[in-house]
Each structure stands twice: as structure tokens, then as C-alpha cells.
C-alpha atoms as a PDB file:
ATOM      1  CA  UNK A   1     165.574 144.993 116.257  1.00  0.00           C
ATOM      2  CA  UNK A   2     165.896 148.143 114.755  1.00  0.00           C
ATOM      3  CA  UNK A   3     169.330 148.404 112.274  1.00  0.00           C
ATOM      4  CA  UNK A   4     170.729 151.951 113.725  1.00  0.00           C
ATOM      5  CA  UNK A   5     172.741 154.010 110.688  1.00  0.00           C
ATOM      6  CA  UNK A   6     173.583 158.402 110.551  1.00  0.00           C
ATOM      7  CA  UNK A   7     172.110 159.978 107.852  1.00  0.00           C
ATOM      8  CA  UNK A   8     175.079 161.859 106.139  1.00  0.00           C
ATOM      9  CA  UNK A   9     174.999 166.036 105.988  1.00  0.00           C
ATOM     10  CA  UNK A  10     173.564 166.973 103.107  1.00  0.00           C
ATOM     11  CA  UNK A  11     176.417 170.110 103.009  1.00  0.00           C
ATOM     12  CA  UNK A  12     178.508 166.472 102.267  1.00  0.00           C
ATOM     13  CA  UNK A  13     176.620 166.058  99.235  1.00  0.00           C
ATOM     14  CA  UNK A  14     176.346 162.028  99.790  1.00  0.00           C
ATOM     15  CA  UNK A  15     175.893 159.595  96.655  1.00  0.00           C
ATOM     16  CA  UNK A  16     172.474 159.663  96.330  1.00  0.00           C
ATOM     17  CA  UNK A  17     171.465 163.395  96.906  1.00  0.00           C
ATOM     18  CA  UNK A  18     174.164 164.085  94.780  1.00  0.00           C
ATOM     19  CA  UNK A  19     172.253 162.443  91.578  1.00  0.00           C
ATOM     20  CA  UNK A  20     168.838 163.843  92.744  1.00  0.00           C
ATOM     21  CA  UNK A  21     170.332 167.206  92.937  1.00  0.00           C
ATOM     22  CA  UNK A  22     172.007 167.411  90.141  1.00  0.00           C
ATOM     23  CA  UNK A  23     169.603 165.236  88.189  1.00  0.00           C
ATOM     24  CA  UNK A  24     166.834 167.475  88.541  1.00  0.00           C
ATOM     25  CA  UNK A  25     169.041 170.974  88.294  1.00  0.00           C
ATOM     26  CA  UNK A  26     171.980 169.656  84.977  1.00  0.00           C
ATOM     27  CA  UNK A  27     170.449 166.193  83.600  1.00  0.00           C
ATOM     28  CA  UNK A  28     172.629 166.821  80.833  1.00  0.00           C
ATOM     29  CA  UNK A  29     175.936 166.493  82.381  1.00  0.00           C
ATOM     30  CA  UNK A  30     174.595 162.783  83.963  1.00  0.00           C
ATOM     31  CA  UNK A  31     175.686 159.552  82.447  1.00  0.00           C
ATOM     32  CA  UNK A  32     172.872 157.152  81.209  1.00  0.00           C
ATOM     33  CA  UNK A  33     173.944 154.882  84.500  1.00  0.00           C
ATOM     34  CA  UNK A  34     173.533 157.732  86.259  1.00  0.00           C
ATOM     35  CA  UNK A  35     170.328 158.885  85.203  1.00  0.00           C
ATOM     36  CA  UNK A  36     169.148 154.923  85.524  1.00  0.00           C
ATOM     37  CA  UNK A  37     169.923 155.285  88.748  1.00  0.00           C
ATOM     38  CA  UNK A  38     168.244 157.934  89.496  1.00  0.00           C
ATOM     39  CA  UNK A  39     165.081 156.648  88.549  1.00  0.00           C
ATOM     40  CA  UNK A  40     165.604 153.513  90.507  1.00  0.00           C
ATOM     41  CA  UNK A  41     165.939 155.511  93.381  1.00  0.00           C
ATOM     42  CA  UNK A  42     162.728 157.571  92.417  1.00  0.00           C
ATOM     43  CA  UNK A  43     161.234 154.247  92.111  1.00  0.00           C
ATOM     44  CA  UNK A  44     162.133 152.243  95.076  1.00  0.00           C
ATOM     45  CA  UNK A  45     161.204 155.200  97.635  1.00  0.00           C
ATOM     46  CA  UNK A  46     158.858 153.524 100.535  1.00  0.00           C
ATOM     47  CA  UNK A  47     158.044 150.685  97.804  1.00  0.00           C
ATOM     48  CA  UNK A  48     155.598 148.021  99.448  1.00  0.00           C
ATOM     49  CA  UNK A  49     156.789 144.475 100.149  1.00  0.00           C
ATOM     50  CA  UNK A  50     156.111 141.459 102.108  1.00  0.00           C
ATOM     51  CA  UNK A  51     159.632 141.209 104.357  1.00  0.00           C
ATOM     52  CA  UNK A  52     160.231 137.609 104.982  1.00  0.00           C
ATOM     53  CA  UNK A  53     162.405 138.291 108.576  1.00  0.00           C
ATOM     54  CA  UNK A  54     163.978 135.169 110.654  1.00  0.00           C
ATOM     55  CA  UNK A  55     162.606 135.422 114.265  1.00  0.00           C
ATOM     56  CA  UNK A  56     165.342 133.528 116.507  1.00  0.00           C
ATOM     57  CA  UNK A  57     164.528 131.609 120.118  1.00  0.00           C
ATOM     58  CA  UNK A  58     166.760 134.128 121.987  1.00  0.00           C
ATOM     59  CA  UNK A  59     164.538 136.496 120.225  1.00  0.00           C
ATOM     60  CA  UNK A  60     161.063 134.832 121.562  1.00  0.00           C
ATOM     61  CA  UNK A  61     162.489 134.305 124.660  1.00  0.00           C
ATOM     62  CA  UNK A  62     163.873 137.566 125.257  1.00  0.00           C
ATOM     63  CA  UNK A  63     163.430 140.337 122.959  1.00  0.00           C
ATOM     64  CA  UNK A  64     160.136 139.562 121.439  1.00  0.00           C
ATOM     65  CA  UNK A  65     158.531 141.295 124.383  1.00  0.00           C
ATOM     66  CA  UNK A  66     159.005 145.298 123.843  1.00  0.00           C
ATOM     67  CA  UNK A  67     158.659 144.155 119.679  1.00  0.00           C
ATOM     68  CA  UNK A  68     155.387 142.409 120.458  1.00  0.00           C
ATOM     69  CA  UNK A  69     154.422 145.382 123.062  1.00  0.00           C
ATOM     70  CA  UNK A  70     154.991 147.791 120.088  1.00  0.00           C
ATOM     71  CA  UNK A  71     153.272 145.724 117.604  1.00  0.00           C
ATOM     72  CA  UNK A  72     149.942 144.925 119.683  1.00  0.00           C
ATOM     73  CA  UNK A  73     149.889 148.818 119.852  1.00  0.00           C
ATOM     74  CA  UNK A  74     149.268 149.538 116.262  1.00  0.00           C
ATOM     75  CA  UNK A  75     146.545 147.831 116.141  1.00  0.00           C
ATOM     76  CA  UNK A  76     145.073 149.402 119.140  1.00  0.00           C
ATOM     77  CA  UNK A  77     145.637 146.468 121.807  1.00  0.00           C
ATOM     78  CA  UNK A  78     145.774 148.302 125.371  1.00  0.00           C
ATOM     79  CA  UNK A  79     149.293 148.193 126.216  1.00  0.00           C
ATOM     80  CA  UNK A  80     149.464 147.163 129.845  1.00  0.00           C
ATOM     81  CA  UNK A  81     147.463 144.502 128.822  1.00  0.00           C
ATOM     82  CA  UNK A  82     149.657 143.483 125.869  1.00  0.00           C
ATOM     83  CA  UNK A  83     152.340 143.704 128.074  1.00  0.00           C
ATOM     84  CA  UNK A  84     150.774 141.577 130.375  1.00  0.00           C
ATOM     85  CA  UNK A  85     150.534 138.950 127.786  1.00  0.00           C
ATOM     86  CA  UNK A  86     153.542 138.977 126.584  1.00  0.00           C
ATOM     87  CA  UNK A  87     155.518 138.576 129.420  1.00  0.00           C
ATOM     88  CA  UNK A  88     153.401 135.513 130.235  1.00  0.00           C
ATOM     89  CA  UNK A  89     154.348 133.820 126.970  1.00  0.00           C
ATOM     90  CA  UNK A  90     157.863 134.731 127.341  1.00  0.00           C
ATOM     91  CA  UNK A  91     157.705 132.632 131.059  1.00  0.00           C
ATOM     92  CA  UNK A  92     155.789 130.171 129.520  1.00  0.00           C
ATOM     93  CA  UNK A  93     158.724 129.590 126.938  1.00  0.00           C
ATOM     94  CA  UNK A  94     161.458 129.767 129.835  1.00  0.00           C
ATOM     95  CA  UNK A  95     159.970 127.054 131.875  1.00  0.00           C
ATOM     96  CA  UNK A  96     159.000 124.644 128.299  1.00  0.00           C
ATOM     97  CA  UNK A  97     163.076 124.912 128.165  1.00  0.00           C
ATOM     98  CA  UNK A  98     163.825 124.112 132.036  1.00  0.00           C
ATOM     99  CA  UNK A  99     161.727 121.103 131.104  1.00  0.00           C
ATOM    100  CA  UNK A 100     163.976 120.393 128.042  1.00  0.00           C
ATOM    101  CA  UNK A 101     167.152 120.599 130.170  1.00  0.00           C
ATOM    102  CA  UNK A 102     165.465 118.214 132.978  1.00  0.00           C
ATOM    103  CA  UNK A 103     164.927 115.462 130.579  1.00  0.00           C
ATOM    104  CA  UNK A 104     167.770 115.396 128.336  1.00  0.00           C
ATOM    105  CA  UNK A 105     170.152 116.781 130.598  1.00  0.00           C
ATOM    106  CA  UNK A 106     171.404 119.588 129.156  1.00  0.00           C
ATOM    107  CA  UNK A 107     171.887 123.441 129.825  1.00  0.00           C
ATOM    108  CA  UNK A 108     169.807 125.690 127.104  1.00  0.00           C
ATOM    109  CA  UNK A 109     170.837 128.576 129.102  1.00  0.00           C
ATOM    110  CA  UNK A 110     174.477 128.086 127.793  1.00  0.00           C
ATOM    111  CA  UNK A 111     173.778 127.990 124.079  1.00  0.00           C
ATOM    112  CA  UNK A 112     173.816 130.968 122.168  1.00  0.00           C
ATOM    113  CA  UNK A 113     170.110 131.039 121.260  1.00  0.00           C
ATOM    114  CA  UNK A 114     170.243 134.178 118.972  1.00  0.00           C
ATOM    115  CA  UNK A 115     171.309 132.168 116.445  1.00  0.00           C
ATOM    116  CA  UNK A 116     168.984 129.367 116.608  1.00  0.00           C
ATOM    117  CA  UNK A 117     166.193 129.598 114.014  1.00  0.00           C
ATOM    118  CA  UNK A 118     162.850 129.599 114.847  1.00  0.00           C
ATOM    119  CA  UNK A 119     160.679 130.462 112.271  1.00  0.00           C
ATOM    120  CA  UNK A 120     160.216 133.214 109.225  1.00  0.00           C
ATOM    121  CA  UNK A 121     157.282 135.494 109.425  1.00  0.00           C
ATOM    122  CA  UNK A 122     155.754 137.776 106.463  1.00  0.00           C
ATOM    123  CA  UNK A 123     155.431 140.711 107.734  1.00  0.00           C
ATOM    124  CA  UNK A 124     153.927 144.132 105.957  1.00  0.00           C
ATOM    125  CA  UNK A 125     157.259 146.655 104.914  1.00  0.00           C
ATOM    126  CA  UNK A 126     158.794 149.490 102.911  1.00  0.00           C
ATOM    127  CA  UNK A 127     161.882 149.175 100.785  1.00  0.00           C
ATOM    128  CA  UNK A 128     163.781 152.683  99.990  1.00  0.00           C
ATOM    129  CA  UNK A 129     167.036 153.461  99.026  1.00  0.00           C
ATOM    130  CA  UNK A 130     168.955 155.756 101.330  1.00  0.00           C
ATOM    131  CA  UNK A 131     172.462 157.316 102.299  1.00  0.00           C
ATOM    132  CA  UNK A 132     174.167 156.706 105.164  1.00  0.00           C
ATOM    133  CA  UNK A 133     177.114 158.210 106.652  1.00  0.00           C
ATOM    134  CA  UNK A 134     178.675 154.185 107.852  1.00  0.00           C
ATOM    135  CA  UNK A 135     178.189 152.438 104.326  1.00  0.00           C
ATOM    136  CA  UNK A 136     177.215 154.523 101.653  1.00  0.00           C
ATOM    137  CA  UNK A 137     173.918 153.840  99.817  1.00  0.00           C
ATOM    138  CA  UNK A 138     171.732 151.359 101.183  1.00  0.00           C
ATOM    139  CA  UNK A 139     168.521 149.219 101.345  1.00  0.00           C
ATOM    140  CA  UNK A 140     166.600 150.196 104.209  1.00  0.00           C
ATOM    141  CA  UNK A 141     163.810 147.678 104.614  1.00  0.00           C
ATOM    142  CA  UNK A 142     161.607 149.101 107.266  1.00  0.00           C
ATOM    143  CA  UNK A 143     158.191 147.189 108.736  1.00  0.00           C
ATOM    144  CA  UNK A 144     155.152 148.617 108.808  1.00  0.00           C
ATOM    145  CA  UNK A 145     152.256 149.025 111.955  1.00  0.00           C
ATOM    146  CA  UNK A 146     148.987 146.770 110.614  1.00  0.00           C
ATOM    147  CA  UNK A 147     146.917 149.361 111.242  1.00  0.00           C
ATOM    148  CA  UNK A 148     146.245 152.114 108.561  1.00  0.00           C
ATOM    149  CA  UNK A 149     145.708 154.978 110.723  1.00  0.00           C
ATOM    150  CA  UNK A 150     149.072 154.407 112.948  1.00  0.00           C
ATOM    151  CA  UNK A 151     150.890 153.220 109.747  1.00  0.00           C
ATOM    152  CA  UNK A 152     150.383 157.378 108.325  1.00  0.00           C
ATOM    153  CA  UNK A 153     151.293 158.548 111.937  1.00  0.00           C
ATOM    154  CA  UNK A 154     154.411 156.146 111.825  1.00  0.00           C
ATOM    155  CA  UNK A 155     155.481 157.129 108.312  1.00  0.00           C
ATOM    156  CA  UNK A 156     155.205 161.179 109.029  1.00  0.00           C
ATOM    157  CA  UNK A 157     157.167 160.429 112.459  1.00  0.00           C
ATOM    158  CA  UNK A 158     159.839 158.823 110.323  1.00  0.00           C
ATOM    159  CA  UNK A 159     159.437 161.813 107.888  1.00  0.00           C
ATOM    160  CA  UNK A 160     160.104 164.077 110.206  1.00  0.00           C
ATOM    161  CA  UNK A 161     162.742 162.627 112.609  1.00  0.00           C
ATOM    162  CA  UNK A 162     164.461 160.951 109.967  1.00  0.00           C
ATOM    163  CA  UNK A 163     164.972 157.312 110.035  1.00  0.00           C
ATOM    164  CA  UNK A 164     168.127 156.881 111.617  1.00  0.00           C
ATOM    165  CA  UNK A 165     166.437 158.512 114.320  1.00  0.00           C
ATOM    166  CA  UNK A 166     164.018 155.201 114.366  1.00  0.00           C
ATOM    167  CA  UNK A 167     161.408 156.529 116.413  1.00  0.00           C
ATOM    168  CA  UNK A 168     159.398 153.462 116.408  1.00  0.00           C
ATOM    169  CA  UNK A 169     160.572 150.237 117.704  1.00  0.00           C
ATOM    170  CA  UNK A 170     159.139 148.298 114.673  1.00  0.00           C
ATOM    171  CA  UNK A 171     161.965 145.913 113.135  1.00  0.00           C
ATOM    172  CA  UNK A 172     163.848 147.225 110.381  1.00  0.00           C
ATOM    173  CA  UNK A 173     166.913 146.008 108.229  1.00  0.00           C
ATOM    174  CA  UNK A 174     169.992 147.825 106.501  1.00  0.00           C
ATOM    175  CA  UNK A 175     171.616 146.002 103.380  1.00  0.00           C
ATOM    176  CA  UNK A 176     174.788 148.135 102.504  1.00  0.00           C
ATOM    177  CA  UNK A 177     174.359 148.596  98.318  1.00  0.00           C
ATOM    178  CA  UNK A 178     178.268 147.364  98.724  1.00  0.00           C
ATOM    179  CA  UNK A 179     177.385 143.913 100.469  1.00  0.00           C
ATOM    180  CA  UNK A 180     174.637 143.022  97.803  1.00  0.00           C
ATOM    181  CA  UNK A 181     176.803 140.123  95.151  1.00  0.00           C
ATOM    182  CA  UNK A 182     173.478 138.829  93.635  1.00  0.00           C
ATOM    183  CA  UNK A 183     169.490 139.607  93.313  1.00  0.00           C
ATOM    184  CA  UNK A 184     167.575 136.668  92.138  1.00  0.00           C
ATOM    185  CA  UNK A 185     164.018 135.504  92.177  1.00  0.00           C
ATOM    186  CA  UNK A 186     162.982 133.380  95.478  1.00  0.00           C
ATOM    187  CA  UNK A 187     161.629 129.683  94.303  1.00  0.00           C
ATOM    188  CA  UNK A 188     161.114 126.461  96.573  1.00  0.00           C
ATOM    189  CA  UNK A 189     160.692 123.079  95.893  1.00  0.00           C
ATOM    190  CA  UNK A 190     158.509 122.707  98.386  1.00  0.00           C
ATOM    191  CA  UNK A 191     156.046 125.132  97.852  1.00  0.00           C
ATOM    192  CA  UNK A 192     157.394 127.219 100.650  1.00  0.00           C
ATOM    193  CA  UNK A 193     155.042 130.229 100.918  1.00  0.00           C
ATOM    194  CA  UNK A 194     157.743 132.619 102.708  1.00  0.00           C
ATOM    195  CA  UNK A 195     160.366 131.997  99.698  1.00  0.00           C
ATOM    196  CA  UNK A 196     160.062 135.272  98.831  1.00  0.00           C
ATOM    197  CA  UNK A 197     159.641 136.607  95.205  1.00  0.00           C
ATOM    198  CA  UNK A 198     163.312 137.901  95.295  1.00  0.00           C
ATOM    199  CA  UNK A 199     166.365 137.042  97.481  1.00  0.00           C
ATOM    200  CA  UNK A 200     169.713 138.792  97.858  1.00  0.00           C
ATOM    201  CA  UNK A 201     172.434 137.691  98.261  1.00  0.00           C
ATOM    202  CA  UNK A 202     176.152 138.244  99.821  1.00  0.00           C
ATOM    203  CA  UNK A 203     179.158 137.530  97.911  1.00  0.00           C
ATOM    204  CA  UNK A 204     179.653 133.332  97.918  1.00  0.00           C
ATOM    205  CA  UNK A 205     182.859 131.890 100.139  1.00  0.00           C
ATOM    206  CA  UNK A 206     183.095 128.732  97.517  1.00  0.00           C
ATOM    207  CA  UNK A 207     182.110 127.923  94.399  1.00  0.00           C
ATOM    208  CA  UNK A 208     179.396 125.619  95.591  1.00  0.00           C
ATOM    209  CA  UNK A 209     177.968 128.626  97.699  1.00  0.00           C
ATOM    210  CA  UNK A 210     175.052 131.165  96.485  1.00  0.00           C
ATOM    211  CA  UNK A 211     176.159 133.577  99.395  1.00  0.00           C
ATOM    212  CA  UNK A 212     174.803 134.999 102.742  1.00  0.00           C
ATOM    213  CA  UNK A 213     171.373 135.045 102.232  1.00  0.00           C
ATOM    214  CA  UNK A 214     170.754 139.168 103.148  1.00  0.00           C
ATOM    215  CA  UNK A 215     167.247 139.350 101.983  1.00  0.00           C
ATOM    216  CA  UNK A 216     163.798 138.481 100.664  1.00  0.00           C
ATOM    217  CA  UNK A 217     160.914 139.739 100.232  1.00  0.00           C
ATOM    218  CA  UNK A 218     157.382 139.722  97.812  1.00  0.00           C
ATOM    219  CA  UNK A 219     156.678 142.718  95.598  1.00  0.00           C
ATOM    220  CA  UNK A 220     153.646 144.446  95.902  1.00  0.00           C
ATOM    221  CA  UNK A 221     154.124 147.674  93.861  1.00  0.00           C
ATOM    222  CA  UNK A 222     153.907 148.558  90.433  1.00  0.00           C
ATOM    223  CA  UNK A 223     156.354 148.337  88.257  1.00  0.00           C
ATOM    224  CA  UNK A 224     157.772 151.778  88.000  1.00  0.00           C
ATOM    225  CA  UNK A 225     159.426 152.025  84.754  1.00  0.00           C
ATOM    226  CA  UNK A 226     160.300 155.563  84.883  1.00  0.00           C
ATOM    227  CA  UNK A 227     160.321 158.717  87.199  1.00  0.00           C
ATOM    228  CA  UNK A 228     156.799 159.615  86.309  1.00  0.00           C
ATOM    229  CA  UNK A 229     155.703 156.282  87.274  1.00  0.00           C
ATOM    230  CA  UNK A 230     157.279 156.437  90.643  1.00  0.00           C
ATOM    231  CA  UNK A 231     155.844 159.398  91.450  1.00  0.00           C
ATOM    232  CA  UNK A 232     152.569 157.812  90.197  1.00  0.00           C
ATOM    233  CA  UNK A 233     152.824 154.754  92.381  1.00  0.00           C
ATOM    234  CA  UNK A 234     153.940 156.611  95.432  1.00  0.00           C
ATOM    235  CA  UNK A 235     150.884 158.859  95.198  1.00  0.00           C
ATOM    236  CA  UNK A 236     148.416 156.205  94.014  1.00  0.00           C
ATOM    237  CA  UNK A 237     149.666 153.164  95.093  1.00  0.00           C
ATOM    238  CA  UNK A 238     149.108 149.916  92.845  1.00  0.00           C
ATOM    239  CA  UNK A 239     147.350 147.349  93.687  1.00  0.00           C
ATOM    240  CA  UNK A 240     148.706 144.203  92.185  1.00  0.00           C
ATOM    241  CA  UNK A 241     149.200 140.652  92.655  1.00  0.00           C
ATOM    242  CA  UNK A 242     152.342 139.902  94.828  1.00  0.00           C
ATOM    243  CA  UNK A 243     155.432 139.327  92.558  1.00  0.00           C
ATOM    244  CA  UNK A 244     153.594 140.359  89.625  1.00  0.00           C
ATOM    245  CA  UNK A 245     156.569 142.666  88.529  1.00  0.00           C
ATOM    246  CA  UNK A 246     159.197 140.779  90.218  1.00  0.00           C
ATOM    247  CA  UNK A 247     161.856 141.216  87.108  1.00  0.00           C
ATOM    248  CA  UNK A 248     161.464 145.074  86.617  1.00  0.00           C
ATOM    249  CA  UNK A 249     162.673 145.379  90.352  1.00  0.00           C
ATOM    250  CA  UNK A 250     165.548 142.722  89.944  1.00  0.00           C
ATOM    251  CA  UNK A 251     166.338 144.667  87.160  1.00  0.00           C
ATOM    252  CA  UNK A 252     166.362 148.137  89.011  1.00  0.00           C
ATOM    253  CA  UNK A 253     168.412 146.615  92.382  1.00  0.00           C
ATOM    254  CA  UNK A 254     170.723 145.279  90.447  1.00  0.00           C
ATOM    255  CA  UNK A 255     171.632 148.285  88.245  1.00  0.00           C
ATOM    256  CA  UNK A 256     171.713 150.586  91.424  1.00  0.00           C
ATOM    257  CA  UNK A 257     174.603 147.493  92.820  1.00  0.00           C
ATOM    258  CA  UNK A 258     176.387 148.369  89.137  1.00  0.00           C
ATOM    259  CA  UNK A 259     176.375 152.026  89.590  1.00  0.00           C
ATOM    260  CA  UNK A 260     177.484 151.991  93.405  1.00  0.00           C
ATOM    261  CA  UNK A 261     180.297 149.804  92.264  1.00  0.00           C
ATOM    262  CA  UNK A 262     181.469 151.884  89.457  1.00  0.00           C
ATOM    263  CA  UNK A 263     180.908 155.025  91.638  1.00  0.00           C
ATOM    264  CA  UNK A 264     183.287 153.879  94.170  1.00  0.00           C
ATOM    265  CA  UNK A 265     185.841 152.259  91.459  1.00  0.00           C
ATOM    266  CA  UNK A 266     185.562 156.316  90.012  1.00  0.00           C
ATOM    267  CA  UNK A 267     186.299 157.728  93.672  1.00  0.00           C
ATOM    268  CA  UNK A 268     188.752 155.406  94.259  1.00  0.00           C
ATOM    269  CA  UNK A 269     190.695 155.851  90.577  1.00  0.00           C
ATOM    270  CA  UNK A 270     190.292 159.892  91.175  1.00  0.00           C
ATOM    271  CA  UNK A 271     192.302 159.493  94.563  1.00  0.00           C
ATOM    272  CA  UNK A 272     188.954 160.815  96.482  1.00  0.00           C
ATOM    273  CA  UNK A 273     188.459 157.739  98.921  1.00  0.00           C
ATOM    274  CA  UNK A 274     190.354 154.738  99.922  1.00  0.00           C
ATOM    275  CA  UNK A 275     188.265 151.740 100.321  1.00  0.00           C
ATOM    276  CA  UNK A 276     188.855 149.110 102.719  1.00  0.00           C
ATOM    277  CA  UNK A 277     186.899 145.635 102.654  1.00  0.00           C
ATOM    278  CA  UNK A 278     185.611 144.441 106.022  1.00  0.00           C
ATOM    279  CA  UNK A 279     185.552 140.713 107.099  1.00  0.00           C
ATOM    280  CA  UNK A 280     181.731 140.330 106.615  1.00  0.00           C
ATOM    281  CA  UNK A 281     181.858 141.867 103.077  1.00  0.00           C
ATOM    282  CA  UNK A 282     180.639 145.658 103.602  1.00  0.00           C
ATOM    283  CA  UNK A 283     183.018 147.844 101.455  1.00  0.00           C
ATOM    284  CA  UNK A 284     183.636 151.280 103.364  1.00  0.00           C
ATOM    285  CA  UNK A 285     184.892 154.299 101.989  1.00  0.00           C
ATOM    286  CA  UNK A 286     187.341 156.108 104.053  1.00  0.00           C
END
């Protein structure tokens, strides 16, 4: 599923086109958190990662179809025929769990199979930073066709529509900046291949608790240590190892989460917003 948000006006002058703006026409009048920021941002436009995304049974038996449909398109399958296919897995799956429910019993139909893991797939994505008029800044993780040519004609559709518009119906994923309590490398004990190279993380109910699990994902950019760099990287991308600069994007992510937060503790001081603190954690600014 596609995350739906509303890119704000830009008349509004929303967080982050206010520090491009103004970063590019009175530098001098920026903070050095705000100019940090800035070249986060810069950096982590359309950045390349491996997005580690939980596929559910209600998913596979339900909504996988128009996904897999969409998917089997960029790499030039026929779609009638992927369709075809599709839909024959999906019945496949329905009768495997009328079989289930003969033997044991039971009624799969009743149980709320969205939320029933099934697996977690690597799939090819782009991180960027964005505004949006619901939460504020955001990560916007966004996957990516397979195949190169319909990857440039998805990206300039996206360009062009905007992505709230979502023109594709590729998966994609919206992590309000506010929601994000901790960034931290991925590691298993078991030599789990989709750990991830980072992981973020909700704030934690208990002490014992690292937090919703919101994210994670392998590097496969540069590093991107300045503006320059990002501009670099987004015109000739890097090719490097996955993770292999793991720490200089932790480091990056987690000063954009400090800057958001002080941005809204400055709005909120000034008397410009109220904020109000929603059950699952995203802070909004009214």
C-alpha cells in the first residue's frame, strides 16, 4: 500500500522549504542546526536503500494482487497475463486455508489476517525527506520498479505529479520526523540477512521496550558529507557496498529528529502552534 499525505502550499512556507529557501538566499541568518539540517536534507533526497517491508497473509491473500500486477509490469511482464497469474496464486492460497480450517477446525476467515506476519522482503527504494501538510517533515520511503527504463519514467511521473499524488501503485511508507525516538544500526544474532543496516524506532512503552519498530533498511549511497556531495551523489550515484556508510546516515537522521524537535519546541514557545500528541505517538501541530 501506498502511505497517502498533502504536500503543504509552498505560499505556507512549510519547515523544510523554509530552510532551503532561506538557506540558499540569507545563510547567514541560519543557525549551525539549521544549516546541518539543511544539508541532511540535500543529502537524503531520493537516497538509495534496500527497504526491508513486512508482507502480511491478508496482504497475500488479498491485496498482493493489483501490487504484484503493478510490479510484474516494470519489468515488462504482459499484464493480462500477470494478472492471470496472480489471481491464481491468490485462489491457490484461499483454498490451502479452507484446508487449514477443515482439519483443525477452525475459521481463518474470522481472524484479522492483516496483522499476521508473513515474511520480510528486500525490496529496491528511495529515502527523501519531505513536507507534508498532516505531520510536518517526514521520511518518505518510496519503492522502486526493477527495471531501469520504467524506474526513470516512474521517478519523472513522481516529479511531476508530486508524490502525494502517488501515481504508481508501488508500496511506499511515511515515518512522521515527530514519531522517530531512536535510529540505530540493524544487527541479528542469527545472521538474519533482512536485519537491515539501520532500524528506527518509535518511542518505547516500558523500560524493557526498544519501541515500535518504524523502519529498516540497507544503505547503498555515499556518504554525503556536505551539500556538494549530495549534489554529487544524486547526479553520479555511488556505487558502494551496502551499509558501507551506515554511521554518517545515523548521524544525519538523527540530527534532522533534533532539529524538528527544537523547531516545534521554538513554534510552540513563540505561541505560533499548539501541539497535540496522538495515541500512536505522531506529534501534530495545530
Amino acid at each position: 500500500m501506498a502511505d497517502q499525505y498533502t504536500t503543504p502550499p509552498i505560499t505556507s512556507c512549510p519547515p523544510i522549504s523554509h530552510l532551503q529557501t532561506y538557506g540558499m538566499c540569507c545563510p547567514f541568518i541560519f543557525t549551525e542546526e539549521e544549516n546541518d539540517a539543511r544539508t541532511c536534507i540535500n543529502n537524503l533526497q531520493r537516497y538509495p536503500i534496500t527497504w526491508y517491508r513486512q508482507t502480511s497473509l491478508g496482504e497475500a491473500a488479498s491485496g498482493l494482487t493489483k501490487e504484484a500486477v503493478n510490479g510484474a509490469e516494470c519489468v515488462g511482464i504482459d499484464r493480462a497475463a500477470s494478472q492471470r497469474a496472480v489471481t491464481g496464486a491468490s485462489s491457490f492460497i484461499d483454498g490451502m486455508l479452507g484446508h487449514v480450517d477443515k482439519l483443525l477446525g477452525t475459521s481463518t476467515k474470522n481472524v484479522d489476517q492483516a496483522n499476521v506476519p508473513l515474511t520480510i522482503v528486500g525490496v529496491k527504494a528511495e529515502l527523501s525527506i519531505v513536507d507534508t501538510e498532516e505531520y510536518g517533515p517526514a521520511v518518505l520511503v518510496q519503492q522502486l520498479c526493477d527495471n531501469d527504463s520504467n524506474r526513470q519514467t516512474q521517478q519523472q511521473s513522481l516529479h511531476d505529479n508530486g508524490r502525494d499524488k502517488q501515481q504508481n501503485d508501488l508500496p511506499s511508507k511515511l515515518i512522521p520526523l515527530s514519531k522517530i525516538a531512536t535510529i540505530s544500526p540493524g544487527y541479528s544474532l542469527f545472521n538474519d540477512p533482512t536485519a537491515g543496516g539501520i532500524k528506527l524506532y518509535g518511542r518505547a512503552t516500558s523500560i524493557l521496550s526498544s519501541g515500535e519498530e518504524l523502519l529498516r533498511f540497507d544503505t547503498l549511497g555515499g556518504e554525503g558529507g556536505n551539500i556538494l556531495d549530495g549534489v554529487k551523489d544524486s547526479l553520479f550515484p555511488v556505487k558502494t557496498k551496502p551499509n558501507e556508510y551506515v554511521d554518517a546516515i545515523i548521524e544525519q537522521l538523527n540530527n534532522l529528529v533534533k532539529w524538528n524537535r527544537r523547531r516545534i519546541a521554538q513554534d510552540v514557545k513563540k505561541g505560533r502552534v499548539g501541539v497535540v500528541e496522538s495515541k500512536n505517538g505522531v506529534v501534530t501541530e495545530l
